[in-house]
PDB file of N, CA and C in Angstrom:
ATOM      1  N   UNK A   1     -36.809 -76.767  66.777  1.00  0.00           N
ATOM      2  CA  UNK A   1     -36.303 -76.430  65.468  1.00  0.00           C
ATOM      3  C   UNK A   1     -35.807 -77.705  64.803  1.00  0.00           C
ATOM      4  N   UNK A   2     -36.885 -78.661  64.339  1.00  0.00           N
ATOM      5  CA  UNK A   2     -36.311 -79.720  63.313  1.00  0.00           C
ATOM      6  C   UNK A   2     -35.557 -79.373  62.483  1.00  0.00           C
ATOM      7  N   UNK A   3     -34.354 -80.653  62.301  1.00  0.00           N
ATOM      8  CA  UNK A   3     -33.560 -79.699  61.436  1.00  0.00           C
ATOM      9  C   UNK A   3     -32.989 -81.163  60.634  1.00  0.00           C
ATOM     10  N   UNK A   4     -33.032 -81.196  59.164  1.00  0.00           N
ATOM     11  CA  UNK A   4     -32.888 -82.460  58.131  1.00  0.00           C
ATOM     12  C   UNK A   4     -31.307 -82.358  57.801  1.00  0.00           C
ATOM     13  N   UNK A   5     -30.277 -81.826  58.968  1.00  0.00           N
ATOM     14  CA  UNK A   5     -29.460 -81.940  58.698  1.00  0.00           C
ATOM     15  C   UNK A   5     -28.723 -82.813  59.945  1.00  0.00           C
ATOM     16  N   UNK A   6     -27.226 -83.579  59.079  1.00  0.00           N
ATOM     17  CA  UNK A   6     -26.732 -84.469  60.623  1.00  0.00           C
ATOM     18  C   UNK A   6     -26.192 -83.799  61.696  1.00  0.00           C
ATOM     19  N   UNK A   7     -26.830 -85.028  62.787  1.00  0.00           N
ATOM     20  CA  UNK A   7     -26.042 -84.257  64.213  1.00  0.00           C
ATOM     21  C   UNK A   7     -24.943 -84.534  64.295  1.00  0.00           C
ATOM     22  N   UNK A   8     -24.270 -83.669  65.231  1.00  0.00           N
ATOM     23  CA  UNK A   8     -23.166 -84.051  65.705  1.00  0.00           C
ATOM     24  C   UNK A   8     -23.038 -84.940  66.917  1.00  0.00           C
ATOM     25  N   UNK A   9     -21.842 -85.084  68.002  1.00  0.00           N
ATOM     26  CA  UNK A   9     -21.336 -85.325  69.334  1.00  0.00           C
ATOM     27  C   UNK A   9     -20.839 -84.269  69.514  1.00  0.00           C
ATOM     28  N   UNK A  10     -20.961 -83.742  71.150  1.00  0.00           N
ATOM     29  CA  UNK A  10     -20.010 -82.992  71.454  1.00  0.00           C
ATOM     30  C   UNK A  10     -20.037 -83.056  72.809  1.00  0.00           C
ATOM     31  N   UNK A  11     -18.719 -83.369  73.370  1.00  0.00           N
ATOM     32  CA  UNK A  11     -19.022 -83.813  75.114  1.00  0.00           C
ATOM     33  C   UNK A  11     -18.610 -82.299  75.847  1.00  0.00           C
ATOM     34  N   UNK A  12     -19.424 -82.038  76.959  1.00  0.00           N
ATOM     35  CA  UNK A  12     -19.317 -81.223  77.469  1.00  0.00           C
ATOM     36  C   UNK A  12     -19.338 -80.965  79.340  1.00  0.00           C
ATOM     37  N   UNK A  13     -18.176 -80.312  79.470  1.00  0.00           N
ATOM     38  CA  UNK A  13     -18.401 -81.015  80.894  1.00  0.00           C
ATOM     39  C   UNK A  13     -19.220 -79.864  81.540  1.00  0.00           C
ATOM     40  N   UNK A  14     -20.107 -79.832  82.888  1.00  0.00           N
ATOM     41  CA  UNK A  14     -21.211 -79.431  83.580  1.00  0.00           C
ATOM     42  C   UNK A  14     -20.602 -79.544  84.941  1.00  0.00           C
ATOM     43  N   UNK A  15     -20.238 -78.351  85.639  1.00  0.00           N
ATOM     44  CA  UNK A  15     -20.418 -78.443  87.176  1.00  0.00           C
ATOM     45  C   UNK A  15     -21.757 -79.528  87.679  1.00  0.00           C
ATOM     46  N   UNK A  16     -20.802 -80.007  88.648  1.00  0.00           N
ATOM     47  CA  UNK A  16     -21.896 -80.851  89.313  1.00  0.00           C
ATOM     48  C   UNK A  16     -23.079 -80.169  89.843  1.00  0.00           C
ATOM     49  N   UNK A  17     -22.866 -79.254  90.585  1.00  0.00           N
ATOM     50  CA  UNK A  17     -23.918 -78.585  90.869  1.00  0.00           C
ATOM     51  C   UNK A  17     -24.960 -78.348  90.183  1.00  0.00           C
ATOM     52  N   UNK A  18     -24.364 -77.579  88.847  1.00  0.00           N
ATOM     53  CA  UNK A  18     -25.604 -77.372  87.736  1.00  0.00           C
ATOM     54  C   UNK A  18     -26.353 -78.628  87.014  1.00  0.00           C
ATOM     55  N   UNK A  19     -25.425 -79.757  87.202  1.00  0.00           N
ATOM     56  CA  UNK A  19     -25.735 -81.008  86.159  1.00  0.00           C
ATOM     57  C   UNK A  19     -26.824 -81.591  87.376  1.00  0.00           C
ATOM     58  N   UNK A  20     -26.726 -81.427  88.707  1.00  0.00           N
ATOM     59  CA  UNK A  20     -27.517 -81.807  89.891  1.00  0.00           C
ATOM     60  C   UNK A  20     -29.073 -81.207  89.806  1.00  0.00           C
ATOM     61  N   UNK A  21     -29.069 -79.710  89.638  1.00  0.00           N
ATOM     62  CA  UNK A  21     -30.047 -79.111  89.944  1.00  0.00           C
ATOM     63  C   UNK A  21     -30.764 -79.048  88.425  1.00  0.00           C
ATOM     64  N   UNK A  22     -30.467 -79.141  87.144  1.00  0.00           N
ATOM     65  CA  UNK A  22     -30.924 -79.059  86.303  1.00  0.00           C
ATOM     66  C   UNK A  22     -31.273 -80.507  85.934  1.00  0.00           C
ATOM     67  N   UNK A  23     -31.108 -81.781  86.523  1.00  0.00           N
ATOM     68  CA  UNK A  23     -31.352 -83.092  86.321  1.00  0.00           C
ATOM     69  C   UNK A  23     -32.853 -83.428  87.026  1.00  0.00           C
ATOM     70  N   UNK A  24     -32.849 -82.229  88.551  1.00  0.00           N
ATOM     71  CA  UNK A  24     -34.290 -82.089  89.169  1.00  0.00           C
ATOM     72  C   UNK A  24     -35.010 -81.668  87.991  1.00  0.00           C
ATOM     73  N   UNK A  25     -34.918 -80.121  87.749  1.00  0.00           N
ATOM     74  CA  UNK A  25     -35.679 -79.821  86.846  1.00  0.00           C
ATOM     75  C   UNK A  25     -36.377 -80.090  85.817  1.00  0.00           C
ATOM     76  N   UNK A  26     -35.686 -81.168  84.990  1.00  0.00           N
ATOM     77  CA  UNK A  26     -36.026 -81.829  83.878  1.00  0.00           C
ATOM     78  C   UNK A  26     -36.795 -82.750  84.670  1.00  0.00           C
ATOM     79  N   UNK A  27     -36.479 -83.502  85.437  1.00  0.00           N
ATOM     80  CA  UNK A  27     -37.372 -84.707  85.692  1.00  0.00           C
ATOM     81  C   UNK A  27     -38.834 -84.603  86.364  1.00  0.00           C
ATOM     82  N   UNK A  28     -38.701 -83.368  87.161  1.00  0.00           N
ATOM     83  CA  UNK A  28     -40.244 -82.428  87.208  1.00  0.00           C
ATOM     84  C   UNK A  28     -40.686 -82.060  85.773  1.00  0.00           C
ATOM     85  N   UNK A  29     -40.160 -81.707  84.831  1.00  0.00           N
ATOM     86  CA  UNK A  29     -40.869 -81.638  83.203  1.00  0.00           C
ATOM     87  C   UNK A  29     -41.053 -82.917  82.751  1.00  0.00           C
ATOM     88  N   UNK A  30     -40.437 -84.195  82.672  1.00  0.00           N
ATOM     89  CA  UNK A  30     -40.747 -85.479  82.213  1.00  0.00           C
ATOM     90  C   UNK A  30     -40.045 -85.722  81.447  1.00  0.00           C
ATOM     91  N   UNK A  31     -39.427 -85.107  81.045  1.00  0.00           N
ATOM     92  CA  UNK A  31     -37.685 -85.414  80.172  1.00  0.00           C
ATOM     93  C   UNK A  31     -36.546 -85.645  80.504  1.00  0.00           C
ATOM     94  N   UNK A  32     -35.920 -85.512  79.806  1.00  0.00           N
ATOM     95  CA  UNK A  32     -34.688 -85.858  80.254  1.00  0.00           C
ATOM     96  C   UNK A  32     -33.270 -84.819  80.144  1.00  0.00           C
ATOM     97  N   UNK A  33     -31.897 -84.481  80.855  1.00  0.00           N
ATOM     98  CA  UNK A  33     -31.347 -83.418  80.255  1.00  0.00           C
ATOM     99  C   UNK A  33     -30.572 -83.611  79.254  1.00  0.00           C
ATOM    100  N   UNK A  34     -30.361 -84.201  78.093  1.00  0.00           N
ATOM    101  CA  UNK A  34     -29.795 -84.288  76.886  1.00  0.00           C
ATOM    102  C   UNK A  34     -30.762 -83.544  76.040  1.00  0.00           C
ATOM    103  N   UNK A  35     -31.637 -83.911  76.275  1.00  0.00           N
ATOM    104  CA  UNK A  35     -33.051 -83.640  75.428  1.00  0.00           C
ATOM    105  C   UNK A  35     -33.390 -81.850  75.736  1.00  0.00           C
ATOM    106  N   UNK A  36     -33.569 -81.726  76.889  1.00  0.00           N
ATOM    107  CA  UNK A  36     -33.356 -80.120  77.531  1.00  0.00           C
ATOM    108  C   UNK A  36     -32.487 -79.216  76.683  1.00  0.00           C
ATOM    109  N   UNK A  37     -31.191 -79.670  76.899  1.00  0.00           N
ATOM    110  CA  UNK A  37     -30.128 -78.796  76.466  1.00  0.00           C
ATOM    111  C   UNK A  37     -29.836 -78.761  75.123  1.00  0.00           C
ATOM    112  N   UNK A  38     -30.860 -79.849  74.390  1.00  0.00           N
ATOM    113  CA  UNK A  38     -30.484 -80.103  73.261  1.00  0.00           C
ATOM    114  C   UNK A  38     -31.441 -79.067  73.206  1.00  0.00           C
ATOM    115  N   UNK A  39     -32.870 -78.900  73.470  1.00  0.00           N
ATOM    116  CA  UNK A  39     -33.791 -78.149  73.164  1.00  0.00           C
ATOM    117  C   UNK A  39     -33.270 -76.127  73.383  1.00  0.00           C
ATOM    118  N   UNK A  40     -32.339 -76.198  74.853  1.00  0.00           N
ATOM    119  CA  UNK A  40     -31.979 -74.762  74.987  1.00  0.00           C
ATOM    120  C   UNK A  40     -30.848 -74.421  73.705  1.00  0.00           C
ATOM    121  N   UNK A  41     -30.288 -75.336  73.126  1.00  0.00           N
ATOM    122  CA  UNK A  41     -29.715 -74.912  72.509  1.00  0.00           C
ATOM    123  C   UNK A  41     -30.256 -74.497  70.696  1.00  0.00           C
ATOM    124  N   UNK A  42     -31.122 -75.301  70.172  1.00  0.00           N
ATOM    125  CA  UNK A  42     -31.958 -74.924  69.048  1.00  0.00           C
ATOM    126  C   UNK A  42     -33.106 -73.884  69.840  1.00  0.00           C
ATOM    127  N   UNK A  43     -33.163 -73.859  70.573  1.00  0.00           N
ATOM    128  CA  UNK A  43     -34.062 -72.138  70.894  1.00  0.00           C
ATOM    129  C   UNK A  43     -33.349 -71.232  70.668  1.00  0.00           C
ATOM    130  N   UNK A  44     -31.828 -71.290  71.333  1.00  0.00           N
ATOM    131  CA  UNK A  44     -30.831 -69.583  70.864  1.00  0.00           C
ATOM    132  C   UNK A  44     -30.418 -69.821  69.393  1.00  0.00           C
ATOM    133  N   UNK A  45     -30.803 -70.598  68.930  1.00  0.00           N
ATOM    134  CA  UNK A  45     -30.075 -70.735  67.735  1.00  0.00           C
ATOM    135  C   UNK A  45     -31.500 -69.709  66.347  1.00  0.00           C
ATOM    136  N   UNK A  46     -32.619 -70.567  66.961  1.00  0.00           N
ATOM    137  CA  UNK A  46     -33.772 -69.686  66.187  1.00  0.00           C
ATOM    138  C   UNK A  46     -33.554 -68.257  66.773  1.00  0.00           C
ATOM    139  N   UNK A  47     -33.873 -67.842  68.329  1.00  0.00           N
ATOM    140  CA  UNK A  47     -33.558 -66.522  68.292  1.00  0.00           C
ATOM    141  C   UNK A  47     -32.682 -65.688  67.347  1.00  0.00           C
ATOM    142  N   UNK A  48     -31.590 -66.428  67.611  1.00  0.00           N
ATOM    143  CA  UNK A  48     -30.230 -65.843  66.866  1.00  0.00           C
ATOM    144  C   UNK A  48     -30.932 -65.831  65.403  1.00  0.00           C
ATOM    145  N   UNK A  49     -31.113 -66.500  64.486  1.00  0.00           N
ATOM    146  CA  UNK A  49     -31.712 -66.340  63.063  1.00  0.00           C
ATOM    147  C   UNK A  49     -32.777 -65.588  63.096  1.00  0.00           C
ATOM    148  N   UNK A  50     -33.905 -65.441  63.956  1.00  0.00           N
ATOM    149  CA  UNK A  50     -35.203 -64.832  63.848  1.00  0.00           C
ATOM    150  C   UNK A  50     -34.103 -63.224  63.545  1.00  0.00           C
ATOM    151  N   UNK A  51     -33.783 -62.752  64.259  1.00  0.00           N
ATOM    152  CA  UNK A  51     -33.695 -61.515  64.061  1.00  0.00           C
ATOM    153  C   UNK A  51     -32.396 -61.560  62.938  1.00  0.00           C
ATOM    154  N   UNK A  52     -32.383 -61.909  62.533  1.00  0.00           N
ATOM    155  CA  UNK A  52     -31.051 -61.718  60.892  1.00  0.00           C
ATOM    156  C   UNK A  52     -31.837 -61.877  59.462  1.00  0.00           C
ATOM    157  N   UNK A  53     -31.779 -61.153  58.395  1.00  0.00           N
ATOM    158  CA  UNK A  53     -32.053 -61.139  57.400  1.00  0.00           C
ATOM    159  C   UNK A  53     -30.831 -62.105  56.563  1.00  0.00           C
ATOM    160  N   UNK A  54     -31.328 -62.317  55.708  1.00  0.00           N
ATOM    161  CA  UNK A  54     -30.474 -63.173  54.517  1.00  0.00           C
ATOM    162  C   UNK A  54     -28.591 -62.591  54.231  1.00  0.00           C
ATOM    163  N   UNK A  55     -28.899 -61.274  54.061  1.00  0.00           N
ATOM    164  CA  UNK A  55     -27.685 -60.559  54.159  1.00  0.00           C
ATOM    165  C   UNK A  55     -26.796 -60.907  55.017  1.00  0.00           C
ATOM    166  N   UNK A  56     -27.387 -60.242  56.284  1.00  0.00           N
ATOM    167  CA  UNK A  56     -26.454 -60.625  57.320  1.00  0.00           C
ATOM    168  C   UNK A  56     -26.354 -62.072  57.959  1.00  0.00           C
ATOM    169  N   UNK A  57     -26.839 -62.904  57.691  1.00  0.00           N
ATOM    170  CA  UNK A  57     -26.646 -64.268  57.748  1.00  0.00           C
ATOM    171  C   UNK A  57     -25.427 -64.497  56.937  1.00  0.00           C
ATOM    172  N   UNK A  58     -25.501 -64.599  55.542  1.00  0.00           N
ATOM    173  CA  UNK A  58     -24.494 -64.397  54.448  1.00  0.00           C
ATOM    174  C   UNK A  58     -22.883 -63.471  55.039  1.00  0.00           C
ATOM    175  N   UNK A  59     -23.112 -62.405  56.173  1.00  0.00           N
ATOM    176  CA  UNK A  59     -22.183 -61.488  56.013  1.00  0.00           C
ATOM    177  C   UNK A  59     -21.456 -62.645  57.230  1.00  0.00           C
ATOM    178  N   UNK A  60     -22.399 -63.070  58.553  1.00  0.00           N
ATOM    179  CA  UNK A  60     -21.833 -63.406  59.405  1.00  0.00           C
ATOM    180  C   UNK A  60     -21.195 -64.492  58.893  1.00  0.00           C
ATOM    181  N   UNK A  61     -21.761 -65.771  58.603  1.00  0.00           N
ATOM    182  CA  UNK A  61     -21.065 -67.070  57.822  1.00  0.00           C
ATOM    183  C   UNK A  61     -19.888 -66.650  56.959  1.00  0.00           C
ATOM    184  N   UNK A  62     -20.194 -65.621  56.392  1.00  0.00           N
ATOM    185  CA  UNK A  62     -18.416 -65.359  55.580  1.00  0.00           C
ATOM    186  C   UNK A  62     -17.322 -64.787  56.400  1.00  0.00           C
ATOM    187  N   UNK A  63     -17.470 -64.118  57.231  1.00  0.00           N
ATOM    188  CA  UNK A  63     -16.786 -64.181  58.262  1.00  0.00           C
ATOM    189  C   UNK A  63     -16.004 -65.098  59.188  1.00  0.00           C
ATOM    190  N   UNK A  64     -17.034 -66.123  59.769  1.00  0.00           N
ATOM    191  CA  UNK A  64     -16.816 -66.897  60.409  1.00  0.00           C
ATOM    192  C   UNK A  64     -16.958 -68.657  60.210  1.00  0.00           C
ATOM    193  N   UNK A  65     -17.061 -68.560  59.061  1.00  0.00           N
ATOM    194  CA  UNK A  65     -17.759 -69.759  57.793  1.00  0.00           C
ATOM    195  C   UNK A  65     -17.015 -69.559  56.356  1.00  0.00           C
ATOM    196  N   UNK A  66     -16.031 -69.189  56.235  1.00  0.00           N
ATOM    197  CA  UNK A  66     -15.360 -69.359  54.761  1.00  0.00           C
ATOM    198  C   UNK A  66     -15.650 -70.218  54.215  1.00  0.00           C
ATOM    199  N   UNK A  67     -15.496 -71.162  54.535  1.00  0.00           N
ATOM    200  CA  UNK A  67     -15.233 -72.693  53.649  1.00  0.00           C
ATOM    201  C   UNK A  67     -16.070 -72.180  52.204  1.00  0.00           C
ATOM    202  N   UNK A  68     -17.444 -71.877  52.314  1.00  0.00           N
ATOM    203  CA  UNK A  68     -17.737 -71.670  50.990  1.00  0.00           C
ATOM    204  C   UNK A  68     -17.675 -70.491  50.159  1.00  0.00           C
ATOM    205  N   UNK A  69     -16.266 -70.116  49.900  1.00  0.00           N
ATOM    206  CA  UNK A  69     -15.577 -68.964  49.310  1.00  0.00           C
ATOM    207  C   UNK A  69     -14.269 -70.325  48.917  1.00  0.00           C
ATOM    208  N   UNK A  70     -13.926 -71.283  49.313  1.00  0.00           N
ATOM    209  CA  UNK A  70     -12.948 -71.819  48.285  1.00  0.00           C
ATOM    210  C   UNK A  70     -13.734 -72.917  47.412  1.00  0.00           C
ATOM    211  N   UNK A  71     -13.312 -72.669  45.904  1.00  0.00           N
ATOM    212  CA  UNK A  71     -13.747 -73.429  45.048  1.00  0.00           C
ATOM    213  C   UNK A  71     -13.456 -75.601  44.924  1.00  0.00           C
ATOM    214  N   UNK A  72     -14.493 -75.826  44.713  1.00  0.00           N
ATOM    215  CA  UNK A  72     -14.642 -76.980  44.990  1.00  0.00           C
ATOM    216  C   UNK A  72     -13.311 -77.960  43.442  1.00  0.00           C
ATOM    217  N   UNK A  73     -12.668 -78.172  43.858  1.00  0.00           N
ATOM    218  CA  UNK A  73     -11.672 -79.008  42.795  1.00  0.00           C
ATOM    219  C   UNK A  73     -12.409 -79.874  42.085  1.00  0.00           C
ATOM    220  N   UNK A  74     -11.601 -80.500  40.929  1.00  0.00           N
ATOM    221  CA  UNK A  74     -12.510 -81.765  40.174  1.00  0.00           C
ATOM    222  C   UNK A  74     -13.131 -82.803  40.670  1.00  0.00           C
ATOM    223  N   UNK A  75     -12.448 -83.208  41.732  1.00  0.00           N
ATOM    224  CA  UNK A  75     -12.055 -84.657  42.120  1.00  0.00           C
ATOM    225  C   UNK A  75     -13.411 -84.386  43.223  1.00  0.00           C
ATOM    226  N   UNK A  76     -13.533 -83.191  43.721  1.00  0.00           N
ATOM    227  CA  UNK A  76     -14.227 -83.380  44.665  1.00  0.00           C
ATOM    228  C   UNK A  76     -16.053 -82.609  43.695  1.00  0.00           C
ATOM    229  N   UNK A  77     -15.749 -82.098  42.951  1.00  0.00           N
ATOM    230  CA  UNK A  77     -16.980 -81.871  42.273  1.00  0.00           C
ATOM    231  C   UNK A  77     -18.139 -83.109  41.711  1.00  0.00           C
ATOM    232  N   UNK A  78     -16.679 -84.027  41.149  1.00  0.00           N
ATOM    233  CA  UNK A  78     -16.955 -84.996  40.255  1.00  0.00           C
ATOM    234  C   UNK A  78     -17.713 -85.855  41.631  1.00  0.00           C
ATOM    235  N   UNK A  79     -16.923 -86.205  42.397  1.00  0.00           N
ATOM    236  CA  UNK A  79     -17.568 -87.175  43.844  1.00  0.00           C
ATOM    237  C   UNK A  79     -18.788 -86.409  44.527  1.00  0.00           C
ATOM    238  N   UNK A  80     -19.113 -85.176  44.304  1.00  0.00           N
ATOM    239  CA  UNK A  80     -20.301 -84.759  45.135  1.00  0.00           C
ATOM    240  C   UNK A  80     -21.221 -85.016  44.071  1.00  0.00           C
ATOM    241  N   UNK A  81     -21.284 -84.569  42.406  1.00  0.00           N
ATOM    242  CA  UNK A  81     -22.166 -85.329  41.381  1.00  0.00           C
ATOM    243  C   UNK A  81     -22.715 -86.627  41.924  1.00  0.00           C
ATOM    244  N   UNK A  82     -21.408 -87.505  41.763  1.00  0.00           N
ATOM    245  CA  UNK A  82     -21.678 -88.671  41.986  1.00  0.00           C
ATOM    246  C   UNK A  82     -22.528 -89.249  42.909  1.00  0.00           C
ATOM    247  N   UNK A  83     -22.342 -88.451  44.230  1.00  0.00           N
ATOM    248  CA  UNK A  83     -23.123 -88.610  45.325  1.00  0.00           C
ATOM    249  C   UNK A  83     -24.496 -88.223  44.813  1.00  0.00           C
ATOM    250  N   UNK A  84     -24.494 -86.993  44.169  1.00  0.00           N
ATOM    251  CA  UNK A  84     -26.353 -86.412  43.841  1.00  0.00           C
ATOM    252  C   UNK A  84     -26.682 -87.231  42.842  1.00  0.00           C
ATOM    253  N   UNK A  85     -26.214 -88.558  42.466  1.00  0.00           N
ATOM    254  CA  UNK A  85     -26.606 -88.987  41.269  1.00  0.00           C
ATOM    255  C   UNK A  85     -26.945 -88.577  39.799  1.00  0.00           C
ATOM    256  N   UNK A  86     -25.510 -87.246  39.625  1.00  0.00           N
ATOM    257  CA  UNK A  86     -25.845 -86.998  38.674  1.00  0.00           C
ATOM    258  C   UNK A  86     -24.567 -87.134  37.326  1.00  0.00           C
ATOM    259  N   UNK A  87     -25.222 -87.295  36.450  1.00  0.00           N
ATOM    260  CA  UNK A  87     -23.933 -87.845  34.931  1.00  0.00           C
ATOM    261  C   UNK A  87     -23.600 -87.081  34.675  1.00  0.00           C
ATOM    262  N   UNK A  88     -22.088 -86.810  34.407  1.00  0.00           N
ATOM    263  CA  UNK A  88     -21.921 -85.853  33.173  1.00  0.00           C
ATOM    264  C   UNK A  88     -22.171 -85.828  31.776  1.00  0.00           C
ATOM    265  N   UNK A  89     -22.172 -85.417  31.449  1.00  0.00           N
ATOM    266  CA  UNK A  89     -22.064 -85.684  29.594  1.00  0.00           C
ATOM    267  C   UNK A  89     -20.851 -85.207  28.717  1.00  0.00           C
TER     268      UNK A  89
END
């Protein structure tokens, strides 16, 4: 799931065990496990969207995603313009 938006960091710690046996695994596939987990994780993420319509996408994010329900102030309207390169008049 390419995605044209930025990544993040996020450190996560892994029983040894699992970080052991899933380090085999990958290296029998030819990859690597950053790359793996990066991959298991944009697979549940399409699952998760495949089955949601627009609505409930919309219902879940407002729920758990406010941020865009508070209105954007001047200062910060005027600086995101600015960023899209666009003038006022």
């Amino acid at each position: 799931m390419p995605s044209a938006s930025t990544s993040r960091r996020k450190v996560i710690d892994i029983p040894e065990d699992i970080f052991r046996y899933l380090s085999v695994k990958v290296a029998m596939q030819g990859t690597n496990l950053k790359k793996y987990i990066e991959g298991l994780l944009a697979k549940d993420v399409e699952d998760m969207v495949a089955g949601m319509d627009n609505n409930e996408a919309y219902q879940w994010l407002s729920r758990n995603e406010p941020d865009g329900h508070v209105r954007a102030g001047e200062k910060e309207k005027r600086d995101f313009e600015n960023w899209l390169g666009i003038e006022r008049k």
